[in-house]
Protein backbone atom coordinates (compact mmCIF):
# COMPACT_ATOMS: atom_id res chain seq x y z
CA UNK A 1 0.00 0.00 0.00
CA UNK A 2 1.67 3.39 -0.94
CA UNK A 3 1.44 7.07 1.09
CA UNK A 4 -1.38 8.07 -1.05
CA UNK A 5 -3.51 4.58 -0.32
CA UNK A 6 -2.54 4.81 3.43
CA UNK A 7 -3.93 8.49 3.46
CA UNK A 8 -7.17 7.74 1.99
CA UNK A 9 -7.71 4.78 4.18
CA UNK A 10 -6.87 6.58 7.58
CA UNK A 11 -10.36 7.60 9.47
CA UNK A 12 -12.52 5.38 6.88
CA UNK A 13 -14.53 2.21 7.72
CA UNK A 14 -13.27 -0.60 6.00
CA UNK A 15 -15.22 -3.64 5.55
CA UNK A 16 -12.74 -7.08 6.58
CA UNK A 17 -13.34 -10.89 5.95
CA UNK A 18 -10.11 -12.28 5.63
CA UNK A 19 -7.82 -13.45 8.21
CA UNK A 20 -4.62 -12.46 5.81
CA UNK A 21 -5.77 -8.59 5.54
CA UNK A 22 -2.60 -6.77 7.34
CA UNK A 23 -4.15 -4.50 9.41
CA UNK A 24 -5.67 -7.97 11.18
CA UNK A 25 -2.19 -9.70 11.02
CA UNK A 26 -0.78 -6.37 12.63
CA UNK A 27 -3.83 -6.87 15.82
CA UNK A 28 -3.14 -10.65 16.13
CA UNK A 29 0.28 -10.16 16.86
CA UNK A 30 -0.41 -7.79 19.67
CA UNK A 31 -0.93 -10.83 21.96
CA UNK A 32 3.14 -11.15 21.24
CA UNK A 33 4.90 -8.51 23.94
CA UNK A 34 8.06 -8.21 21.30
CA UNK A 35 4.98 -6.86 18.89
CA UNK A 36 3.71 -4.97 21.47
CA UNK A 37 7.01 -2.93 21.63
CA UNK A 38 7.52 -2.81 18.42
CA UNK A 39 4.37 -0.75 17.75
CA UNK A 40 3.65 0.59 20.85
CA UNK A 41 0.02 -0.28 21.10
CA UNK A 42 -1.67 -2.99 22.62
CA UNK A 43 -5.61 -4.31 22.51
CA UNK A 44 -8.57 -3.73 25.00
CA UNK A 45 -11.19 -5.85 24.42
CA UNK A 46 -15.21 -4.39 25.13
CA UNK A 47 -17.38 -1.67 24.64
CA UNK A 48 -17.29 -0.14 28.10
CA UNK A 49 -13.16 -0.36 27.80
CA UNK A 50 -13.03 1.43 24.49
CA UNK A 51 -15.28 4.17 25.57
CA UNK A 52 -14.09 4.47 29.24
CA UNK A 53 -10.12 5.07 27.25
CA UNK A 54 -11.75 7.24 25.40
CA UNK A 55 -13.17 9.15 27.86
CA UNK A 56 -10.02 9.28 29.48
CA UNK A 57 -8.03 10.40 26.67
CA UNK A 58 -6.10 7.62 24.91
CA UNK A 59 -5.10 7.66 22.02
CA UNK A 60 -6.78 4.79 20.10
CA UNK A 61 -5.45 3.40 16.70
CA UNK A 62 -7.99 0.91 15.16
CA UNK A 63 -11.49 0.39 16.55
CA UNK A 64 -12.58 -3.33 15.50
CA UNK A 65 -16.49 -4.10 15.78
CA UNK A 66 -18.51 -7.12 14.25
CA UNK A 67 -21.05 -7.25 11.76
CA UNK A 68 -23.77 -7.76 14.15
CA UNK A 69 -23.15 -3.96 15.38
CA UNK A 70 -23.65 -1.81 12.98
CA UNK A 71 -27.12 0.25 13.76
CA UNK A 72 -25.74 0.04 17.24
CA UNK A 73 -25.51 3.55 18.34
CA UNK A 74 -23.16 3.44 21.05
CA UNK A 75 -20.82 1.68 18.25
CA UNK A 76 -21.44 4.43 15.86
CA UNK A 77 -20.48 7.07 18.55
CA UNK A 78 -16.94 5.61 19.29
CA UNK A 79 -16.64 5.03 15.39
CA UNK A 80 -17.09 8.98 14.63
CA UNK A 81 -14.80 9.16 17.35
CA UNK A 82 -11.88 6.94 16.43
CA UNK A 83 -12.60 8.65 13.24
CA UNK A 84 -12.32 12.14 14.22
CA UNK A 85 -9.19 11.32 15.44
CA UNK A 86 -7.77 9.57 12.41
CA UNK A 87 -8.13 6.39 13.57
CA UNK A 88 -9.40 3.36 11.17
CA UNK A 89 -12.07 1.72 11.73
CA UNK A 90 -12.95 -2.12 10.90
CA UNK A 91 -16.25 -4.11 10.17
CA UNK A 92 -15.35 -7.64 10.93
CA UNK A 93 -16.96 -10.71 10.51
CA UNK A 94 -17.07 -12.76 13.96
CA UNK A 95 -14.53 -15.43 12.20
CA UNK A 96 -12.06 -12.49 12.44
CA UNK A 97 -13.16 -11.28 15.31
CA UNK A 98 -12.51 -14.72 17.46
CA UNK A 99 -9.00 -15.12 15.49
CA UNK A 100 -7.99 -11.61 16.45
CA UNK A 101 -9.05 -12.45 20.44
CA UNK A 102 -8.27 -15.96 20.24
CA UNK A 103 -11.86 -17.05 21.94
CA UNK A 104 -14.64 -19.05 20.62
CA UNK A 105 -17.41 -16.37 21.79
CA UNK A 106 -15.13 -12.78 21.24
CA UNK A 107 -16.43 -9.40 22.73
CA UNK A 108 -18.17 -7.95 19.71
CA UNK A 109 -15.73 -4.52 19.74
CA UNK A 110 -12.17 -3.97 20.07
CA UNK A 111 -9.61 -1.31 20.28
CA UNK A 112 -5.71 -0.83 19.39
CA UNK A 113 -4.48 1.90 21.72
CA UNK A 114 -0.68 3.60 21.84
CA UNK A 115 0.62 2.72 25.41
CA UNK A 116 1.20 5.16 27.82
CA UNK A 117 3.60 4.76 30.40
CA UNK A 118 4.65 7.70 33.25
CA UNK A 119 8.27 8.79 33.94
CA UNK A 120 9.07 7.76 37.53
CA UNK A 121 10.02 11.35 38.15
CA UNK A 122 6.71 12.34 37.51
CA UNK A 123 5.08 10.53 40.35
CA UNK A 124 4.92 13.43 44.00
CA UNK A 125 3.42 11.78 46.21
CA UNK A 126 1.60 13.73 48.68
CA UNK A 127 -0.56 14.39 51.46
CA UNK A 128 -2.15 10.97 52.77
CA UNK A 129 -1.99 9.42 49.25
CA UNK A 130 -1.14 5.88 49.04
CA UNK A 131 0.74 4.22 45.85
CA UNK A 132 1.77 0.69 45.49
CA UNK A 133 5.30 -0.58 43.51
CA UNK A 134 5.34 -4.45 42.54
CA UNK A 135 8.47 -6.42 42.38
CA UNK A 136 9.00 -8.76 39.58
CA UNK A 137 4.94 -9.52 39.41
CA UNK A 138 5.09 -12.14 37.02
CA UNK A 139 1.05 -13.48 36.50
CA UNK A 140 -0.63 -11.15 33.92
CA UNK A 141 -4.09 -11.79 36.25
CA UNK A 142 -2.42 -10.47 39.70
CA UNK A 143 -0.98 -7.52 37.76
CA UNK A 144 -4.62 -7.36 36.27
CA UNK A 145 -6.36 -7.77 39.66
CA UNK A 146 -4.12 -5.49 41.20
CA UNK A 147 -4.80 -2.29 38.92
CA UNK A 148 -8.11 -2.89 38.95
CA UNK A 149 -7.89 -2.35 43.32
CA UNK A 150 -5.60 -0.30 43.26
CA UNK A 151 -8.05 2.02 40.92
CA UNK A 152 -11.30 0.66 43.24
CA UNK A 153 -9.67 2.32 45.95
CA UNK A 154 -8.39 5.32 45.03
CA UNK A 155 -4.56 5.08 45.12
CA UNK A 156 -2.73 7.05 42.98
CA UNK A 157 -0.60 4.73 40.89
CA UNK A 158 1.63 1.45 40.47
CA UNK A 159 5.69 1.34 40.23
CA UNK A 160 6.75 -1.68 38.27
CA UNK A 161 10.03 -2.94 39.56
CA UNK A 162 12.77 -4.98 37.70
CA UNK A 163 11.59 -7.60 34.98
CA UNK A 164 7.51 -7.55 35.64
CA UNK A 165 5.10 -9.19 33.44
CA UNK A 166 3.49 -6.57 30.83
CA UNK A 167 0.85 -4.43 31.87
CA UNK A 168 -0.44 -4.30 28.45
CA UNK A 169 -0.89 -8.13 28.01
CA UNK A 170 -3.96 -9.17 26.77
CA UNK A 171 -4.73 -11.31 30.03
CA UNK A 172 -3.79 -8.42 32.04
CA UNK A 173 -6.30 -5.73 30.32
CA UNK A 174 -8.71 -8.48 30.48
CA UNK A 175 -8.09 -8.63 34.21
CA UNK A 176 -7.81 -4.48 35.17
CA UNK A 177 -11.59 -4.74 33.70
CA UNK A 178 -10.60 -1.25 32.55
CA UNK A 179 -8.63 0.12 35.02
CA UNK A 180 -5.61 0.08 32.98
CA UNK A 181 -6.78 3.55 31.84
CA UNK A 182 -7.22 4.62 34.95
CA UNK A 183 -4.16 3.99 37.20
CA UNK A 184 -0.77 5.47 36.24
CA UNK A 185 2.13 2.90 35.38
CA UNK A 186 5.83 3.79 35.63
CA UNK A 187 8.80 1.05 35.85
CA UNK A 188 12.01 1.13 37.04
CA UNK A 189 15.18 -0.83 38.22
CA UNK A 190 15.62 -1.56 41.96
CA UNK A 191 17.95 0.99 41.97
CA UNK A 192 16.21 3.75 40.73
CA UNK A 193 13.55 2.94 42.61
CA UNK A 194 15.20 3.08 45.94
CA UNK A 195 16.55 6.45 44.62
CA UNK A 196 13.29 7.75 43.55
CA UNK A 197 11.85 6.37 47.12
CA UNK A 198 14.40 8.32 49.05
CA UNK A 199 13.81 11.85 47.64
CA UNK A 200 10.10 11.16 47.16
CA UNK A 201 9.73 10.88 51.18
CA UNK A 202 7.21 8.29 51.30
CA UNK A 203 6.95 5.79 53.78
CA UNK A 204 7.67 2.36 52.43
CA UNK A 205 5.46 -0.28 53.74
CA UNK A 206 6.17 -3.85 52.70
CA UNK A 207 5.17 -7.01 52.97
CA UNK A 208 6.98 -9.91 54.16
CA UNK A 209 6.73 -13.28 55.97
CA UNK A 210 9.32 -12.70 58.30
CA UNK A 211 7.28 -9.08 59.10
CA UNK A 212 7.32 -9.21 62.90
CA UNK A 213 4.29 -6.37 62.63
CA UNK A 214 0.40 -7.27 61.62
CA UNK A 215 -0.98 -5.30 59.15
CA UNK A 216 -4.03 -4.43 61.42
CA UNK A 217 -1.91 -2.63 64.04
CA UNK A 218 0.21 0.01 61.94
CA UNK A 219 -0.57 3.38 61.98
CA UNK A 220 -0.81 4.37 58.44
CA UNK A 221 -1.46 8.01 58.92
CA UNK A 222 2.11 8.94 58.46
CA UNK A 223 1.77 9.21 54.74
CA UNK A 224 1.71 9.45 52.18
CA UNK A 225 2.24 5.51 52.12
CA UNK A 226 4.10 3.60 49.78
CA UNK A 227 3.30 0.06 49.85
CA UNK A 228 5.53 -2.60 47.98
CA UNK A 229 4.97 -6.00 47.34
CA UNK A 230 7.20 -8.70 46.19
CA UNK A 231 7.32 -11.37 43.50
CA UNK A 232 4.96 -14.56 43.69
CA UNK A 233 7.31 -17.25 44.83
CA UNK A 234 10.42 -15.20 46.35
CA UNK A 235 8.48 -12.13 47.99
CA UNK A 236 10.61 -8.68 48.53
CA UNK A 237 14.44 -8.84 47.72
CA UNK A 238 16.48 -7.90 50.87
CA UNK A 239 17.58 -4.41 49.20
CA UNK A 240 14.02 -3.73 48.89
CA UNK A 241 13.13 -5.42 52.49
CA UNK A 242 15.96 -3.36 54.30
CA UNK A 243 14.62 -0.04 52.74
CA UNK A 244 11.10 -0.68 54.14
CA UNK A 245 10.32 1.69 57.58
CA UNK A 246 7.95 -0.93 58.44
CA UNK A 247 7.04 -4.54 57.24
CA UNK A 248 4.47 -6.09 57.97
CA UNK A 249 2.58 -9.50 57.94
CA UNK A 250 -1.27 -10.72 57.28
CA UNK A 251 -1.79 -13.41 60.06
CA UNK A 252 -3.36 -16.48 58.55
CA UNK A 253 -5.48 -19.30 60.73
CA UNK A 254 -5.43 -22.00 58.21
CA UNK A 255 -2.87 -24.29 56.18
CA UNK A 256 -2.13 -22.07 53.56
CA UNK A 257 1.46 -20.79 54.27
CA UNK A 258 0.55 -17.75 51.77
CA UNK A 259 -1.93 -15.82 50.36
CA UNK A 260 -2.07 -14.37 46.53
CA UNK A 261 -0.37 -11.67 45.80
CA UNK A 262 -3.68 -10.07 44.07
CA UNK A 263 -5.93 -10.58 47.25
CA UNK A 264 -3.00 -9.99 49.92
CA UNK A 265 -2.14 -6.52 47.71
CA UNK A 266 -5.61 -5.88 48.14
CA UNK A 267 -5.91 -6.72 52.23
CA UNK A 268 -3.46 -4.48 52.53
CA UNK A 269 -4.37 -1.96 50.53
CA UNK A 270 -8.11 -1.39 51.85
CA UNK A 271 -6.31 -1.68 55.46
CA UNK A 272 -3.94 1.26 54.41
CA UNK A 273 -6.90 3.54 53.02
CA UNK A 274 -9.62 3.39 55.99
CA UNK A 275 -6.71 4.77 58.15
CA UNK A 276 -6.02 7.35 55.48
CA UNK A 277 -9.51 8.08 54.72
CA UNK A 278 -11.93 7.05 57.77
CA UNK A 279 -14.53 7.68 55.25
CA UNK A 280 -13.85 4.82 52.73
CA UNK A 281 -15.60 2.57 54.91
CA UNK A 282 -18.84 4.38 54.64
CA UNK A 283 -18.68 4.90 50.81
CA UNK A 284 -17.81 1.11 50.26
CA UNK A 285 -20.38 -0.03 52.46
């Protein structure tokens, strides 16, 4: 396809059948990170995504929609939208559709958005604000499940430390449930994070097993509150550990000799917040 071709095809709705149509190949290889990189863009899958990253300003590429939603005004709005914006915009049949998501019964719209990731520099925390940084998460759900509370409650953003999985993964967009456009994501090294951590002023909360302090007894009010959590099978690297002003433990009654790093992020986190805000309680109730 030359310049001219491209130009006339950018912002128009293009009819698509076949599985070998590039624009399609270019989608299906999102669900490849190295692809992911490479364009930096990555899919959300839904209605209620597409329009809430709209909403919130992303920047969306392609908007994919099957046959069986054209008429559909909500569809039509996000189409003028993506168009507006020089986006292009697909009709698909749902044979494309479940080859581009890889499932039998596919959400019936899609969209290809550029990725947006914050400088570490860029993150103040303040005030009684709490933030969370995650070392070496590795399962795209927990990272998933994790955005998604951290957005639920109202913390201000996520720190990605060392080799994480990708927040952009398919599984883990599935998981945020939208969030992703919600909660800021920056990533850094161990080191820069530490040096970030000291001139930021935050108090580092972390969790550990040897943490001779339960989690119910801090006071959190000395924010704002930085709470880190460590990798799945390893937990918090000593550097990390021996930086913490506090770490502390979630007392468990039964067998289990851990809890998931999604739901313990997530203990911990609500824990953090009704000491920050007394009033979360009531609002969540």
């Amino acid at each position: 396809m030359n310049g001219r071709d491209e130009a006339r095809h950018v912002g128009q709705v293009k009819e698509v059948t076949s599985l070998t149509n590039p624009v399609v190949k270019d989608i299906r290889a999102l669900a490849q990170k190295k692809y992911r990189d490479q364009q930096n863009a990555f899919m959300a899958e839904g209605l209620k995504l597409v329009i809430d990253a709209l909403d919130l300003g992303w920047t969306i590429r392609t908007l994919v929609f099957g046959k069986s939603q054209r008429g559909n005004p909500a569809v039509e709005k996000i189409a003028a939208r993506t168009v507006a914006t020089g986006g292009l915009v697909l009709e698909v049949s749902e044979k494309v559709l479940g080859a581009i998501t890889r499932r039998d019964n596919p959400q019936m719209v899609l969209g290809v958005f550029q990725q947006r990731w914050h400088a570490l520099k860029d993150f103040k925390p303040a005030g009684n604000e709490v933030w969370v940084a995650l070392d070496r998460v590795r399962d795209p759900g927990n990272l998933g499940t994790i955005l998604r509370t951290v957005d639920a409650v109202g913390a201000k953003g996520v720190i990605l430390v060392g080799e994480t999985t990708d927040p952009f993964a398919v599984e883990t967009v599935r998981a945020t449930m939208g969030s992703v456009f919600a909660v800021p994501v920056a990533k850094a090294s161990v080191d820069a994070f530490l040096a970030w951590r000291k001139a930021a002023g935050v108090t580092l909360v972390g969790t550990h097993l040897k943490g001779s302090v339960d989690y119910r007894t801090v006071d959190y009010k000395k924010g704002p509150i930085l709470l880190v959590m460590g990798n799945e099978q390893q937990g918090l690297p000593e550097p990390i550990a021996s930086a913490c002003d506090t770490l502390i433990r979630i007392p468990q009654a039964g067998r289990a000799d851990s809890l998931n790093l999604a739901v313990a992020t997530g203990v911990a986190l609500y824990e953090i917040r009704r000491h920050a805000l007394p009033t979360i309680g009531k609002d969540m109730a």
